[in-house]
Protein backbone atom coordinates (compact mmCIF):
# COMPACT_ATOMS: atom_id res chain seq x y z
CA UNK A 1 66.00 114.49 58.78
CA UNK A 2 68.25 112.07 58.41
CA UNK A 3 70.89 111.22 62.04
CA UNK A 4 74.14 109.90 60.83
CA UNK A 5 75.37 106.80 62.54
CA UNK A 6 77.48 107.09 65.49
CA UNK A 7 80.69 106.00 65.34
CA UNK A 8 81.53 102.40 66.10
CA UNK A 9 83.96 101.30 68.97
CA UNK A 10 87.50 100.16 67.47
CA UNK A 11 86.61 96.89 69.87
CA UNK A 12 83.64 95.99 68.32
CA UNK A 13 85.64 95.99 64.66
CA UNK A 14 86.64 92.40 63.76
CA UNK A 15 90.10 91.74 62.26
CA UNK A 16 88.57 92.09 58.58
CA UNK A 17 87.11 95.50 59.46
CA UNK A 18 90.01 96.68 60.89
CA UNK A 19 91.64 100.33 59.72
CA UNK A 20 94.24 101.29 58.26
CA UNK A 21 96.07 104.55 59.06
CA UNK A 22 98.67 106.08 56.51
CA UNK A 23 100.40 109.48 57.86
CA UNK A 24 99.93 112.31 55.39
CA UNK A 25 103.42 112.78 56.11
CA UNK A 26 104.20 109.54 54.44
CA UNK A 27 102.30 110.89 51.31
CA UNK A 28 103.48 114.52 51.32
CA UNK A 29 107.04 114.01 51.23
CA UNK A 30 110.02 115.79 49.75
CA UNK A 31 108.01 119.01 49.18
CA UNK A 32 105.46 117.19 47.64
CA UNK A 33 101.78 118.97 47.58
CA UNK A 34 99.54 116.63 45.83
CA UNK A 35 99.16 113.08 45.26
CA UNK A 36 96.67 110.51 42.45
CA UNK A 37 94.76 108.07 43.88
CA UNK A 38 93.31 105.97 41.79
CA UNK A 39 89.73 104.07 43.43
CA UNK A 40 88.22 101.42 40.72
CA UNK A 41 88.60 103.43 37.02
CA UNK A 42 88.63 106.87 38.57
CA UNK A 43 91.50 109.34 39.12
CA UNK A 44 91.29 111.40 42.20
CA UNK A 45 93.71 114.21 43.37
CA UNK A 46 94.38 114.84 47.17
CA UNK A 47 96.28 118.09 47.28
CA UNK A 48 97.78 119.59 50.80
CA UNK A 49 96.93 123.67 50.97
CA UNK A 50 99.10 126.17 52.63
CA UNK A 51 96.76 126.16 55.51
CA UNK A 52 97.57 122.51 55.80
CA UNK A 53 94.37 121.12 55.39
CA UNK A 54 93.33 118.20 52.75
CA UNK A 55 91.39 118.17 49.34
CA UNK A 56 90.28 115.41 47.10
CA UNK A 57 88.84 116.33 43.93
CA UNK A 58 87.92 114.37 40.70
């Protein structure tokens, strides 16, 4: 059985690993429930359900 790894302390990221955060709120705006993202040639959909909570489908 594979252990996932455990997460890695923000101080040991280097400035080129560093994340970036964008708030949902930034996305869902204006009413808006879903948003594309598009990753390489693919088309993904990140919808926001009535319970608030996030999914991405192809």
């Amino acid at each position: 059985m594979n252990t996932p790894n455990p997460p890695i302390p923000s101080a040991a990221l280097t400035d080129s690993q560093a994340l970036s955060r964008l708030d949902t709120r930034q996305l869902f705006q204006n009413g808006r429930r879903q948003v594309e993202i598009i990753h390489g040639n693919v088309r993904y959909s990140l919808r926001l359900t009535r319970e608030n909570k996030l999914i991405l489908t192809k």
